[in-house]
PDB file of N, CA and C in Angstrom:
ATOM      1  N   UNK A   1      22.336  30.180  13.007  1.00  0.00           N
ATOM      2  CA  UNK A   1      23.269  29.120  12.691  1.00  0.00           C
ATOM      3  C   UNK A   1      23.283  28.080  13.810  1.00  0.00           C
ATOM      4  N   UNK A   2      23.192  28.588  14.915  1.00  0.00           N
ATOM      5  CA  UNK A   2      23.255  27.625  16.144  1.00  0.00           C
ATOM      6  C   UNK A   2      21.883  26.577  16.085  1.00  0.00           C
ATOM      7  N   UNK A   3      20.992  27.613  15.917  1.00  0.00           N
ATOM      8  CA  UNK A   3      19.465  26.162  15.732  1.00  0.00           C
ATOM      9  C   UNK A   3      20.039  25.339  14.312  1.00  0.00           C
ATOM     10  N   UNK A   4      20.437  25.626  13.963  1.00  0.00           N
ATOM     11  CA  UNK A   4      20.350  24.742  12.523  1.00  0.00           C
ATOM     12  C   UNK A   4      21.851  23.983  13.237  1.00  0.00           C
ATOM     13  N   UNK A   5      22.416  23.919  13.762  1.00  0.00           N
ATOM     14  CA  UNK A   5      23.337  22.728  14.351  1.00  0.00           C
ATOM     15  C   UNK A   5      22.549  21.655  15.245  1.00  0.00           C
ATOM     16  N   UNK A   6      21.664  22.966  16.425  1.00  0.00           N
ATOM     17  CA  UNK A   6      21.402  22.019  17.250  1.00  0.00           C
ATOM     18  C   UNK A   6      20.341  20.575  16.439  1.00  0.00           C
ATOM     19  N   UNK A   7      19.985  21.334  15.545  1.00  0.00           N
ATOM     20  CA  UNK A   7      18.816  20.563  14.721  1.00  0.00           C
ATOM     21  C   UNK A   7      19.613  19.717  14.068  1.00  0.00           C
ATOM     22  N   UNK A   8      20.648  19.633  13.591  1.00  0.00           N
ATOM     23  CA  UNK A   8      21.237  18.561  12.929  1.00  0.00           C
ATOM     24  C   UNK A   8      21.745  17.445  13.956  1.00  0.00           C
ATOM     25  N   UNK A   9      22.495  18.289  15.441  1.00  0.00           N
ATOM     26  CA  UNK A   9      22.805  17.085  16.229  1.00  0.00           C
ATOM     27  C   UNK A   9      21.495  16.393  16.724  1.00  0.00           C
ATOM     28  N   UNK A  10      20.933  16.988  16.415  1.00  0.00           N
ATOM     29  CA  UNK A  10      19.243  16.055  16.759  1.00  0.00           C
ATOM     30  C   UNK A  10      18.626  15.094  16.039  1.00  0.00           C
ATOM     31  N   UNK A  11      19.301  15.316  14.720  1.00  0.00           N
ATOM     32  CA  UNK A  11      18.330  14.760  13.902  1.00  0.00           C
ATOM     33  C   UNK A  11      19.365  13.491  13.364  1.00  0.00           C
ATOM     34  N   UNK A  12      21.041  13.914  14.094  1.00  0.00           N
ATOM     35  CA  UNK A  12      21.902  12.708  14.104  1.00  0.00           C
ATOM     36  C   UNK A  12      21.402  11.412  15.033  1.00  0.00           C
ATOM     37  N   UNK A  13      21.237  12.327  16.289  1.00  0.00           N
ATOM     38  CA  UNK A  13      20.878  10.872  17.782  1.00  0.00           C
ATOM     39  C   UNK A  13      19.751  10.510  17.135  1.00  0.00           C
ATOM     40  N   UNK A  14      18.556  10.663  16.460  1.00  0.00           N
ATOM     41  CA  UNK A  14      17.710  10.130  16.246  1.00  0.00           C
ATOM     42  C   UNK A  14      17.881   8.974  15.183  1.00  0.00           C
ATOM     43  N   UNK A  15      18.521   9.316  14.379  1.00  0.00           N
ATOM     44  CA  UNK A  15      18.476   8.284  13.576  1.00  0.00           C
ATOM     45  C   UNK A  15      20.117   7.084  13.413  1.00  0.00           C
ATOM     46  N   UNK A  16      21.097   7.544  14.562  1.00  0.00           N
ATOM     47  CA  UNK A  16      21.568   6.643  14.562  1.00  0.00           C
ATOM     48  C   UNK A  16      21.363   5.642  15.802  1.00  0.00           C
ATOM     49  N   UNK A  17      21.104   5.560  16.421  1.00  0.00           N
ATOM     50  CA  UNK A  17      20.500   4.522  17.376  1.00  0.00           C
ATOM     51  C   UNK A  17      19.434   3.450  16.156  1.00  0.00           C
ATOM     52  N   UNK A  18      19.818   2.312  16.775  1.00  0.00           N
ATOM     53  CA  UNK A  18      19.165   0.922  15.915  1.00  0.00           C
ATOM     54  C   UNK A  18      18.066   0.820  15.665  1.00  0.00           C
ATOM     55  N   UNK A  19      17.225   0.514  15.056  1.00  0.00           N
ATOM     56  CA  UNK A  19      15.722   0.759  15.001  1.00  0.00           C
ATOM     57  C   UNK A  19      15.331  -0.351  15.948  1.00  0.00           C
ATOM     58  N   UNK A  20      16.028  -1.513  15.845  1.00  0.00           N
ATOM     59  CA  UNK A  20      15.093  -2.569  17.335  1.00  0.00           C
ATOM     60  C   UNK A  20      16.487  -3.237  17.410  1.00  0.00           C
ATOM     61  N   UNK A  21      16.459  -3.558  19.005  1.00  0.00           N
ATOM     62  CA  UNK A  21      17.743  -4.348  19.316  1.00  0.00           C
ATOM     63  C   UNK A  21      17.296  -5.283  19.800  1.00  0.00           C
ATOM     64  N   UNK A  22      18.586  -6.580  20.354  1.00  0.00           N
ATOM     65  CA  UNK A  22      18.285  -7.979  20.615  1.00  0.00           C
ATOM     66  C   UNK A  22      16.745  -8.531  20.210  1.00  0.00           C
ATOM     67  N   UNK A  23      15.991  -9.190  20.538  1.00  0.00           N
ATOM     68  CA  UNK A  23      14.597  -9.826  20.418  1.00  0.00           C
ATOM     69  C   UNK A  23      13.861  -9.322  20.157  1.00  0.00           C
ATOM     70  N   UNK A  24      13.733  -7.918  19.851  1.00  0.00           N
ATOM     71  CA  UNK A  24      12.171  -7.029  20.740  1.00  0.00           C
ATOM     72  C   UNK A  24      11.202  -7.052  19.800  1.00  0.00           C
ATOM     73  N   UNK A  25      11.493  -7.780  18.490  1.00  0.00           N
ATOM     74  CA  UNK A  25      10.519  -8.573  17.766  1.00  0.00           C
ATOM     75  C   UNK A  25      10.166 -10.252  17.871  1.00  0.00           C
ATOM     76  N   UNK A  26      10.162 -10.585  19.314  1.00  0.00           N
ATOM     77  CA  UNK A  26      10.102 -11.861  19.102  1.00  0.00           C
ATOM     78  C   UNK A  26       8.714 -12.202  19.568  1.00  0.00           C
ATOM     79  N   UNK A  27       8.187 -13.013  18.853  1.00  0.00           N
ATOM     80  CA  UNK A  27       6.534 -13.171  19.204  1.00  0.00           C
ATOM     81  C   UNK A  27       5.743 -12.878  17.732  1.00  0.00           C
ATOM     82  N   UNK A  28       6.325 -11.780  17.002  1.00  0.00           N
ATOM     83  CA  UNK A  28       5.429 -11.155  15.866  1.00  0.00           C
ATOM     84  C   UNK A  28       5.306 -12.006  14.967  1.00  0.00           C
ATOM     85  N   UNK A  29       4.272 -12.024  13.900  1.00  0.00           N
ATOM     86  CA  UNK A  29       3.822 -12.801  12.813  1.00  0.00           C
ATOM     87  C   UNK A  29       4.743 -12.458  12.004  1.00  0.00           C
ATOM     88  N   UNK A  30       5.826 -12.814  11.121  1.00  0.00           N
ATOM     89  CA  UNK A  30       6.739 -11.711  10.292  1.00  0.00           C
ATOM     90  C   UNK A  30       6.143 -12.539   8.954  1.00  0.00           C
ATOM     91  N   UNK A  31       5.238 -13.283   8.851  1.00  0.00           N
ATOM     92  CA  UNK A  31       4.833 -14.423   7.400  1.00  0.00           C
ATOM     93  C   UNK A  31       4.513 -12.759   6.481  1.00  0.00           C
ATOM     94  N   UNK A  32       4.699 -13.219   5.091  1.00  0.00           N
ATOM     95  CA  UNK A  32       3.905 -12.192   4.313  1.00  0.00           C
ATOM     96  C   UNK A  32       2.514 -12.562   3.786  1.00  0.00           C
ATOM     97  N   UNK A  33       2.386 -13.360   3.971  1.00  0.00           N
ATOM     98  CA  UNK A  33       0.323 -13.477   4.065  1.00  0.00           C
ATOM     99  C   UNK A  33      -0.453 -12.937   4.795  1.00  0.00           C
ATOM    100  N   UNK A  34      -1.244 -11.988   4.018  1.00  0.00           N
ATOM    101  CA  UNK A  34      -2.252 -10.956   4.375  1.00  0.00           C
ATOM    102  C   UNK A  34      -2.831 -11.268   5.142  1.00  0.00           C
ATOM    103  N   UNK A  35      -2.999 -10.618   6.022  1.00  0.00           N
ATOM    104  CA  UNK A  35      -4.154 -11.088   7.352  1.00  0.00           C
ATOM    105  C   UNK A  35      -5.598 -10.398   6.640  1.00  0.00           C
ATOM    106  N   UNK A  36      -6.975 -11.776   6.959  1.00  0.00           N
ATOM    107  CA  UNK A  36      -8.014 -11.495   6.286  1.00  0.00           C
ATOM    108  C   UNK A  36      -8.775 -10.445   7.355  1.00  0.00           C
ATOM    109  N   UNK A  37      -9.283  -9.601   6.258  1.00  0.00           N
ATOM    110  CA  UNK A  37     -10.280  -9.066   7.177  1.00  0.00           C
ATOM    111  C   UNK A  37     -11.545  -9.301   7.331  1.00  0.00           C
ATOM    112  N   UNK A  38     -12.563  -9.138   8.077  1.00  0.00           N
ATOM    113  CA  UNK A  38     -13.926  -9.760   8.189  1.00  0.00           C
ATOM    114  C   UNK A  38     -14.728  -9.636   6.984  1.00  0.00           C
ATOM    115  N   UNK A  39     -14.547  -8.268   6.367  1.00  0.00           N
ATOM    116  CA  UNK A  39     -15.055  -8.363   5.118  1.00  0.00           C
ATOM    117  C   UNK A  39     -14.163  -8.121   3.749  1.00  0.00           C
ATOM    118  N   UNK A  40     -13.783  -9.574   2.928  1.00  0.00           N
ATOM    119  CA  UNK A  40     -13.379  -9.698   2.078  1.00  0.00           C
ATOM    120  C   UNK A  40     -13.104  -8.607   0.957  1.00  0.00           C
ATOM    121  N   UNK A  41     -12.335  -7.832   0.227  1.00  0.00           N
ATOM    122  CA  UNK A  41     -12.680  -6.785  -0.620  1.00  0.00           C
ATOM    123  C   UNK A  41     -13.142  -7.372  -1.706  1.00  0.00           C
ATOM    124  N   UNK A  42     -13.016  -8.908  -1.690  1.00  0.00           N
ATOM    125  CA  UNK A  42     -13.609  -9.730  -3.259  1.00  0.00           C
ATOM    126  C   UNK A  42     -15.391  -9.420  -3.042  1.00  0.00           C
ATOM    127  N   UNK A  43     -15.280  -9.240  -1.679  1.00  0.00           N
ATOM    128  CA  UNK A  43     -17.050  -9.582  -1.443  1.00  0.00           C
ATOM    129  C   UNK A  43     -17.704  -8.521  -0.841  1.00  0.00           C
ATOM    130  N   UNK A  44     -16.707  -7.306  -0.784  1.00  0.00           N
ATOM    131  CA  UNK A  44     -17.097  -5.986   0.208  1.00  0.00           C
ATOM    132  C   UNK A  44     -18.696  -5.511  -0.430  1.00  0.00           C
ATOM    133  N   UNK A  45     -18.888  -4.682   0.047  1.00  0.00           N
ATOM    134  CA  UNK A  45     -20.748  -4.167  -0.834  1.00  0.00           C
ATOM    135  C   UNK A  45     -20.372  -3.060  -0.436  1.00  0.00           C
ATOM    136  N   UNK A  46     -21.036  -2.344  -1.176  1.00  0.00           N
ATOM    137  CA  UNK A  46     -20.606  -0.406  -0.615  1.00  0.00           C
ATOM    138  C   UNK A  46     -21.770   0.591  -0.704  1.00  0.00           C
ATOM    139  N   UNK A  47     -22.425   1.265   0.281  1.00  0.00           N
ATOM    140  CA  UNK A  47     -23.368   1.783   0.297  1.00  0.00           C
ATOM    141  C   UNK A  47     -23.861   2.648  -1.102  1.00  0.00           C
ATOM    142  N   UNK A  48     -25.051   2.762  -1.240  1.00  0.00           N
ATOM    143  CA  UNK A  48     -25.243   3.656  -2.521  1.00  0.00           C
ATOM    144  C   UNK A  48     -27.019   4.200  -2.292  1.00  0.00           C
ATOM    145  N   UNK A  49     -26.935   5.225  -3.235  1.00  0.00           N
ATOM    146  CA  UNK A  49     -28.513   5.398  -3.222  1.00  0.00           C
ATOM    147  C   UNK A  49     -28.767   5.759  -5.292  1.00  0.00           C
ATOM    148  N   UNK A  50     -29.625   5.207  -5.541  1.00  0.00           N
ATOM    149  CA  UNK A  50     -30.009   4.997  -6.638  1.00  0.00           C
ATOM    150  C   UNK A  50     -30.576   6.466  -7.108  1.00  0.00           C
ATOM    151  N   UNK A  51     -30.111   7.056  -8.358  1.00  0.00           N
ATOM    152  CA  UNK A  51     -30.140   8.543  -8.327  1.00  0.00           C
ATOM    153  C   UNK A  51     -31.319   8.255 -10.121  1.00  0.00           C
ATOM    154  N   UNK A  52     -30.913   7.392 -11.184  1.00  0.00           N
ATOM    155  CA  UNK A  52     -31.628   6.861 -11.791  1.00  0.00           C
ATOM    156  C   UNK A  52     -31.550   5.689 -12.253  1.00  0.00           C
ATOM    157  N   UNK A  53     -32.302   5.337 -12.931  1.00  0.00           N
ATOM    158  CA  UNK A  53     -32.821   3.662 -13.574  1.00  0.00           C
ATOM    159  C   UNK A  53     -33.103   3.746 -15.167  1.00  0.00           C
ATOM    160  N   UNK A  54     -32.498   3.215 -15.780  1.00  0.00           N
ATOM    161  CA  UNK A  54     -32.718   3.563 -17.148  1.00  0.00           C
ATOM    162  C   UNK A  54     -32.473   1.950 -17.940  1.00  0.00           C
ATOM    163  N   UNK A  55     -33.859   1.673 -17.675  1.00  0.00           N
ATOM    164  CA  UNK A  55     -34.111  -0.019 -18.911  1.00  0.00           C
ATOM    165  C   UNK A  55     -33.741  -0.574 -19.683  1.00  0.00           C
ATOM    166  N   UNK A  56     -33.431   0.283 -20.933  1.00  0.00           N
ATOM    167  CA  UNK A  56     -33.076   0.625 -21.929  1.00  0.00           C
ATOM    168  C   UNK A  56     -32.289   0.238 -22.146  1.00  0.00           C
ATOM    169  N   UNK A  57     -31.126   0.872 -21.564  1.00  0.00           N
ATOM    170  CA  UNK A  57     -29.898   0.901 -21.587  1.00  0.00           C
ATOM    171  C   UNK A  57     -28.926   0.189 -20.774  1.00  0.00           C
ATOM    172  N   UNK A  58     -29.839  -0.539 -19.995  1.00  0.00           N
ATOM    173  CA  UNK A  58     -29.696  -1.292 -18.587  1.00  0.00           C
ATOM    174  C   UNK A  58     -28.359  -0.821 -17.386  1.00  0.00           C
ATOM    175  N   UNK A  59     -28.509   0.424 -17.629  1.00  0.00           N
ATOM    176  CA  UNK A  59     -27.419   1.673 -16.651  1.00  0.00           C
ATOM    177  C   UNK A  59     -28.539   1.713 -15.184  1.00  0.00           C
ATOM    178  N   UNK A  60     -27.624   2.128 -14.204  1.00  0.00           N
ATOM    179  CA  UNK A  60     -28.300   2.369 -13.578  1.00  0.00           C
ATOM    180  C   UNK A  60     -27.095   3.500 -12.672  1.00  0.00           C
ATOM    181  N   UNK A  61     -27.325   4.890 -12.507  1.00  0.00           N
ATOM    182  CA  UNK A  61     -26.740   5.825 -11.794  1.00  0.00           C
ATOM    183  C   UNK A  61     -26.986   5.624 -10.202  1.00  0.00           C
ATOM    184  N   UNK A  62     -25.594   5.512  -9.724  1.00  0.00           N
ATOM    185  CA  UNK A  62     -25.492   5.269  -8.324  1.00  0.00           C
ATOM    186  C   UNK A  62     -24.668   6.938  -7.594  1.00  0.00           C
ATOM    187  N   UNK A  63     -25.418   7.199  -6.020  1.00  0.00           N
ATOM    188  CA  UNK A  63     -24.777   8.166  -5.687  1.00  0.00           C
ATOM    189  C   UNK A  63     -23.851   7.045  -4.448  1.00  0.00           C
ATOM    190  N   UNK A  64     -22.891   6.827  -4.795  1.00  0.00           N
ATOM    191  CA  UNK A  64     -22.041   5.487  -3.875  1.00  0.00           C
ATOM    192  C   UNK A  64     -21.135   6.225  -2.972  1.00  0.00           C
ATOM    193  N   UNK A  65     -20.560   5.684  -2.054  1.00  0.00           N
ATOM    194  CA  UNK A  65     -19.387   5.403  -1.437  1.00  0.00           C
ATOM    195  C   UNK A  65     -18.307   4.669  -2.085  1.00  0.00           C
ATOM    196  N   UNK A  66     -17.162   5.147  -1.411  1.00  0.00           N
ATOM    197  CA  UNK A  66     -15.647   4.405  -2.048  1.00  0.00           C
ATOM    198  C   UNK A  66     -16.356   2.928  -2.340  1.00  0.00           C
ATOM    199  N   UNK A  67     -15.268   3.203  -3.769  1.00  0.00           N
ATOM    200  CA  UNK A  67     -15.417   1.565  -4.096  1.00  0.00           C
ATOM    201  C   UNK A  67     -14.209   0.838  -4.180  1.00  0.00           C
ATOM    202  N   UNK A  68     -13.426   0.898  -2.786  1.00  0.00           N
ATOM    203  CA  UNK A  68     -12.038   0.377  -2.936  1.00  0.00           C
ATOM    204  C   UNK A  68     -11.327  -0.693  -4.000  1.00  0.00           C
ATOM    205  N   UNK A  69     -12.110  -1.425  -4.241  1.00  0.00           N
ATOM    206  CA  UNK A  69     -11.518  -2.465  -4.989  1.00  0.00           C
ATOM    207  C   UNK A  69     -11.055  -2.286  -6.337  1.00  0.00           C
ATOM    208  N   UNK A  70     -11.950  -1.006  -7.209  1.00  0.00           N
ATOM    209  CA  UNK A  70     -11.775  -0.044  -8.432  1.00  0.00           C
ATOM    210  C   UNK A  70     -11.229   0.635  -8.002  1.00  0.00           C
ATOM    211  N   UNK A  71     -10.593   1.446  -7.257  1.00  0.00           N
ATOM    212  CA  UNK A  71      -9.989   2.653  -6.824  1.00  0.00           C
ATOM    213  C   UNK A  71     -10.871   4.115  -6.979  1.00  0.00           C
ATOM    214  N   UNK A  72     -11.786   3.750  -6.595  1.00  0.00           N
ATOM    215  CA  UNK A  72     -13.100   4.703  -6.832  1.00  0.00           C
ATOM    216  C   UNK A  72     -13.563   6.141  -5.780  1.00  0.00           C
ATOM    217  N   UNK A  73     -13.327   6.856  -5.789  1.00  0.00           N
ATOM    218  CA  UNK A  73     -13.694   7.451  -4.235  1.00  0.00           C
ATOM    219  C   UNK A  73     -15.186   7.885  -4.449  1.00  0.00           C
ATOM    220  N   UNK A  74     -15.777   8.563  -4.028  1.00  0.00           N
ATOM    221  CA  UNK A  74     -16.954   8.160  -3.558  1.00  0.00           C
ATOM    222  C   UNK A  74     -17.455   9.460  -4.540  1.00  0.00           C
ATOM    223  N   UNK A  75     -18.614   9.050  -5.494  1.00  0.00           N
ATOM    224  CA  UNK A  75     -18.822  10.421  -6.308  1.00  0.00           C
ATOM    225  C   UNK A  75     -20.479   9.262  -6.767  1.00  0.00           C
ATOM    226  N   UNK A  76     -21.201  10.420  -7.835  1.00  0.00           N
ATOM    227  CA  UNK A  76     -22.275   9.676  -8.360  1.00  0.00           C
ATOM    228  C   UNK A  76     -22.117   9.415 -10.040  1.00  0.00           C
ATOM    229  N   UNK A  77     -22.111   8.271 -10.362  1.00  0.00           N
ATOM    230  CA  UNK A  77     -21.793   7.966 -11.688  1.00  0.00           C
ATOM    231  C   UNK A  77     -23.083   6.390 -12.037  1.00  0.00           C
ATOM    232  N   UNK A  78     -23.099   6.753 -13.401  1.00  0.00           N
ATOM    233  CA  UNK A  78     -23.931   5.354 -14.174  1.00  0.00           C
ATOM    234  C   UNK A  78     -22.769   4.453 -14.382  1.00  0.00           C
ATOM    235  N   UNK A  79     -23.683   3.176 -14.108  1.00  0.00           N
ATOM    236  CA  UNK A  79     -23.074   2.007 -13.512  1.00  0.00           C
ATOM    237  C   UNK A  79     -23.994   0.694 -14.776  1.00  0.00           C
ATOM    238  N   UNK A  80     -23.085  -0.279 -15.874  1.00  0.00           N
ATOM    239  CA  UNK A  80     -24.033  -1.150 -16.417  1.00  0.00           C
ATOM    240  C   UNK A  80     -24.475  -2.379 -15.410  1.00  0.00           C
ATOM    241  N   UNK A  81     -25.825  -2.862 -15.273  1.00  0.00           N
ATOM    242  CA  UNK A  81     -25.819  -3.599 -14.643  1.00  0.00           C
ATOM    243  C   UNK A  81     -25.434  -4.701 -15.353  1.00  0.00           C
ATOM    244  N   UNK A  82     -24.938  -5.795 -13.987  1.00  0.00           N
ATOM    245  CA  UNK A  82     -24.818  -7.108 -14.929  1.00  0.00           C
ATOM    246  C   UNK A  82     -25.926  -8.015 -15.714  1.00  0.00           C
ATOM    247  N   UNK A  83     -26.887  -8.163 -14.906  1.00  0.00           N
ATOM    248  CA  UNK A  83     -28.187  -8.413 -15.775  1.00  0.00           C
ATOM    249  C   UNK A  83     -29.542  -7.490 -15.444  1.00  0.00           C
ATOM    250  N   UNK A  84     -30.549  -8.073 -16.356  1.00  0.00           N
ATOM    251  CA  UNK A  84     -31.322  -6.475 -16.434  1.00  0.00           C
ATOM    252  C   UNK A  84     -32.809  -6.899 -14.992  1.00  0.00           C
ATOM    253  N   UNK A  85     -32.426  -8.355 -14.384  1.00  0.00           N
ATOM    254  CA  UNK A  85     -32.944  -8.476 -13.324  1.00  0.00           C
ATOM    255  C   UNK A  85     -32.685  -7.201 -11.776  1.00  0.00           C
ATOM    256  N   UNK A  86     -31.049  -6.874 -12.356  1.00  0.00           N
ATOM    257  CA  UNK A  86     -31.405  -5.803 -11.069  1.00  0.00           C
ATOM    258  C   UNK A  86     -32.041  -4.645 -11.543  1.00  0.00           C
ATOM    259  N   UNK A  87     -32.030  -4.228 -13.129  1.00  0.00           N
ATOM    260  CA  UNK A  87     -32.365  -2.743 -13.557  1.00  0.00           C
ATOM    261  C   UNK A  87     -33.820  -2.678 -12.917  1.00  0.00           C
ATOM    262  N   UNK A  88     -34.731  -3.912 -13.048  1.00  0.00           N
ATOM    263  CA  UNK A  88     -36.264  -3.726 -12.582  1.00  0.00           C
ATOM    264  C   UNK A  88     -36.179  -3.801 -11.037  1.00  0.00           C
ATOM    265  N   UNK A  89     -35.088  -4.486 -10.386  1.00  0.00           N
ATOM    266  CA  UNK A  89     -35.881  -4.472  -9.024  1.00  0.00           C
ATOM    267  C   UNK A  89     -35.393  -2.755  -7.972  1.00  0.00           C
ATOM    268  N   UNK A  90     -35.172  -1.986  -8.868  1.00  0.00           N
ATOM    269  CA  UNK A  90     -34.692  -0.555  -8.019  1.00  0.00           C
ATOM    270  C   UNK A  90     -35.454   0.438  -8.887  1.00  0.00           C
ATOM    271  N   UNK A  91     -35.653   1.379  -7.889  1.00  0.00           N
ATOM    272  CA  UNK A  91     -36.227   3.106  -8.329  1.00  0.00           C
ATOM    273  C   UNK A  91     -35.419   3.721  -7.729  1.00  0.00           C
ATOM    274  N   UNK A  92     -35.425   4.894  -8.579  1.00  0.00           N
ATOM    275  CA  UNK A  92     -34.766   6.272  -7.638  1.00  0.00           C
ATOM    276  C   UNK A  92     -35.235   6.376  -6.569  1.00  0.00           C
ATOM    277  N   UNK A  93     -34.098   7.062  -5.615  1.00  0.00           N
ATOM    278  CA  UNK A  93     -34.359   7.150  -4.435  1.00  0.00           C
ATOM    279  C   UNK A  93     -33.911   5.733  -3.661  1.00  0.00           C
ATOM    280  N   UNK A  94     -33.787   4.378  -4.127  1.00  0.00           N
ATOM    281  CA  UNK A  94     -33.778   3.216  -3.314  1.00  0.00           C
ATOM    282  C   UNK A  94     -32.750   3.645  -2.689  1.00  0.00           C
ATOM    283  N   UNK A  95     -32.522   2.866  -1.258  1.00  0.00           N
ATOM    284  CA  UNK A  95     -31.117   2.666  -0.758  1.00  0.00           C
ATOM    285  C   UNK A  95     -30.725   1.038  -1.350  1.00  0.00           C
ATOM    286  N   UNK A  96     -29.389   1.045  -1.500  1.00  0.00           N
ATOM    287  CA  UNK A  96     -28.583  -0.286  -1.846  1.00  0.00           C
ATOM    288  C   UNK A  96     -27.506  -0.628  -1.419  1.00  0.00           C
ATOM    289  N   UNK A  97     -26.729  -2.000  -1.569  1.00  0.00           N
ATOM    290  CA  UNK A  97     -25.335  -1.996  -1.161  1.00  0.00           C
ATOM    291  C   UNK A  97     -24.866  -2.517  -2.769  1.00  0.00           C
ATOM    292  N   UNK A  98     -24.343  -2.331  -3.434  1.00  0.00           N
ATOM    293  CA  UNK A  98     -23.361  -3.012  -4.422  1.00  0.00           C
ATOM    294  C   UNK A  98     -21.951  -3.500  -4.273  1.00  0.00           C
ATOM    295  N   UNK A  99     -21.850  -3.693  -5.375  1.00  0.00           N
ATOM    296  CA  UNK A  99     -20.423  -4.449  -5.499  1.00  0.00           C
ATOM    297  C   UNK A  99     -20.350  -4.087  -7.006  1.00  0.00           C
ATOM    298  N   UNK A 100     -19.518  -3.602  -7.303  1.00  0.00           N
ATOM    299  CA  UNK A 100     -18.768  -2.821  -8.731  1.00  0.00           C
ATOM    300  C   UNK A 100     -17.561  -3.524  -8.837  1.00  0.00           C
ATOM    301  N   UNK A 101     -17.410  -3.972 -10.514  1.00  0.00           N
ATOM    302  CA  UNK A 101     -16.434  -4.482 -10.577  1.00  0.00           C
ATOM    303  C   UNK A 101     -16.233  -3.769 -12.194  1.00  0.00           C
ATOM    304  N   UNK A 102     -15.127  -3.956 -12.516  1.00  0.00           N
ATOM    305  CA  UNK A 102     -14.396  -4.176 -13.857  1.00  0.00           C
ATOM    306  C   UNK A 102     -14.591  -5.135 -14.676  1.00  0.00           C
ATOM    307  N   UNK A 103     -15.688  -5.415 -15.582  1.00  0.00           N
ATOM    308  CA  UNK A 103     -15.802  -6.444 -16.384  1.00  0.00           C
ATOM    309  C   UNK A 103     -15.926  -6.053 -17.612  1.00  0.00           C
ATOM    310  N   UNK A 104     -14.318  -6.405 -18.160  1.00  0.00           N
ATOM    311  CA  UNK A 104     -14.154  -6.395 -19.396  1.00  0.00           C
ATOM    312  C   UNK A 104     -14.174  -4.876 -19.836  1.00  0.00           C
ATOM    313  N   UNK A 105     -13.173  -4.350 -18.552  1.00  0.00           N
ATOM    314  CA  UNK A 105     -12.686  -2.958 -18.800  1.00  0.00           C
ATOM    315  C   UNK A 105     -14.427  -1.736 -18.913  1.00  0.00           C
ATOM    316  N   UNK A 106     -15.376  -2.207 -18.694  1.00  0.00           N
ATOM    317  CA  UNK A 106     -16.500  -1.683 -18.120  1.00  0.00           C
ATOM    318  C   UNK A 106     -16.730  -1.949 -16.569  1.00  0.00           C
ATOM    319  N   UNK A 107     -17.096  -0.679 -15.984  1.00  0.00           N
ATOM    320  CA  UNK A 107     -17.470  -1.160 -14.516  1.00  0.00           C
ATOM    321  C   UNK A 107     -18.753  -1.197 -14.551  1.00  0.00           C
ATOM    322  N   UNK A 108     -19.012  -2.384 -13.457  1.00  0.00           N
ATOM    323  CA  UNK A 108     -20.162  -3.322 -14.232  1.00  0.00           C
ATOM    324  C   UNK A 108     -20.476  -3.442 -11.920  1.00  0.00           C
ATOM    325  N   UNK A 109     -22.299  -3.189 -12.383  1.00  0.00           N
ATOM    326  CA  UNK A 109     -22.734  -3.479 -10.955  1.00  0.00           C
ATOM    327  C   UNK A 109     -22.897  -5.344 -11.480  1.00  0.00           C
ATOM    328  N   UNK A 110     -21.839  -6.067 -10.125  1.00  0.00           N
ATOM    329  CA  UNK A 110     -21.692  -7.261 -10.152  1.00  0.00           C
ATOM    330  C   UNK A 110     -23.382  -7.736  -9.138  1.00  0.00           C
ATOM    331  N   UNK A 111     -23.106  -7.004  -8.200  1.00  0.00           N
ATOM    332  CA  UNK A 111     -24.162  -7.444  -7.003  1.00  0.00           C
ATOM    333  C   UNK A 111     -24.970  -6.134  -6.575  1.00  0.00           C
ATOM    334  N   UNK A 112     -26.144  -6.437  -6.323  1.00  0.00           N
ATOM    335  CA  UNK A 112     -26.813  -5.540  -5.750  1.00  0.00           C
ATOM    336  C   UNK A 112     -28.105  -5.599  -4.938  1.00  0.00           C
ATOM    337  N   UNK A 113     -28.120  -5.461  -3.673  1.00  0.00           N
ATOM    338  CA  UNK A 113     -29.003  -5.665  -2.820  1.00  0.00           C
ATOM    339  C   UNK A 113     -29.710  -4.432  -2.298  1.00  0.00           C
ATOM    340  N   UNK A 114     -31.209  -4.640  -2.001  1.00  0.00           N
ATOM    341  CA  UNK A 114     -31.950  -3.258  -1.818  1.00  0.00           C
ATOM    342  C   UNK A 114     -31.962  -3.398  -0.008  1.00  0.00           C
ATOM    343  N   UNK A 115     -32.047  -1.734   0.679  1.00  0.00           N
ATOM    344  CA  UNK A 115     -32.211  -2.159   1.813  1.00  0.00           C
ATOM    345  C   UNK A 115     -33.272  -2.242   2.877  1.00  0.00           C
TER     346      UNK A 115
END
């Protein structure tokens, strides 16, 4: 019973004291505009390695990394390309960077560069 007091008068001083007093935020950016980061998530590319290529169908299976911008974590899935110029320029096995997007509720390789 006594720890479970002392733990409550503890867990009183902690949280009644002010979270910041007089100034001690003065200097900070407080704007709500996002600070950019060097690489854009409109324009991020995300590593991948090309697992298959299928013409046809103009799919192309990626073993990727997160694709933050879809909420994607990092797994291997077929991907439509956007045009069938990238389906010819990759083979299995390539390394790549893409850019996956949502087009038109399909995720759709927007960009794709070999490395």
């Amino acid at each position: 019973m006594k720890k479970l007091i002392v733990a409550s008068a503890a867990f009183a001083v902690v949280f009644a004291a002010p979270a910041f007093a007089g100034d001690d935020m003065a200097g900070m950016n407080m704007s709500t505009k996002p600070v950019a980061s060097k690489t854009s998530s409109k324009t991020a590319l995300t590593d991948a390695e090309v697992k298959k290529v299928d013409p046809e169908t103009g799919m192309v299976t990626l073993k990727h990394g997160a694709l933050e911008n879809v909420g994607m974590p990092p797994m291997t899935m077929a991907f439509k390309a956007n045009d069938a110029a990238m389906v010819k320029q990759v083979k299995e096995g390539d390394k790549v960077k893409v850019r996956v997007e949502n087009v038109d509720g399909t995720l759709t390789i927007v960009k794709l560069e070999k490395h």
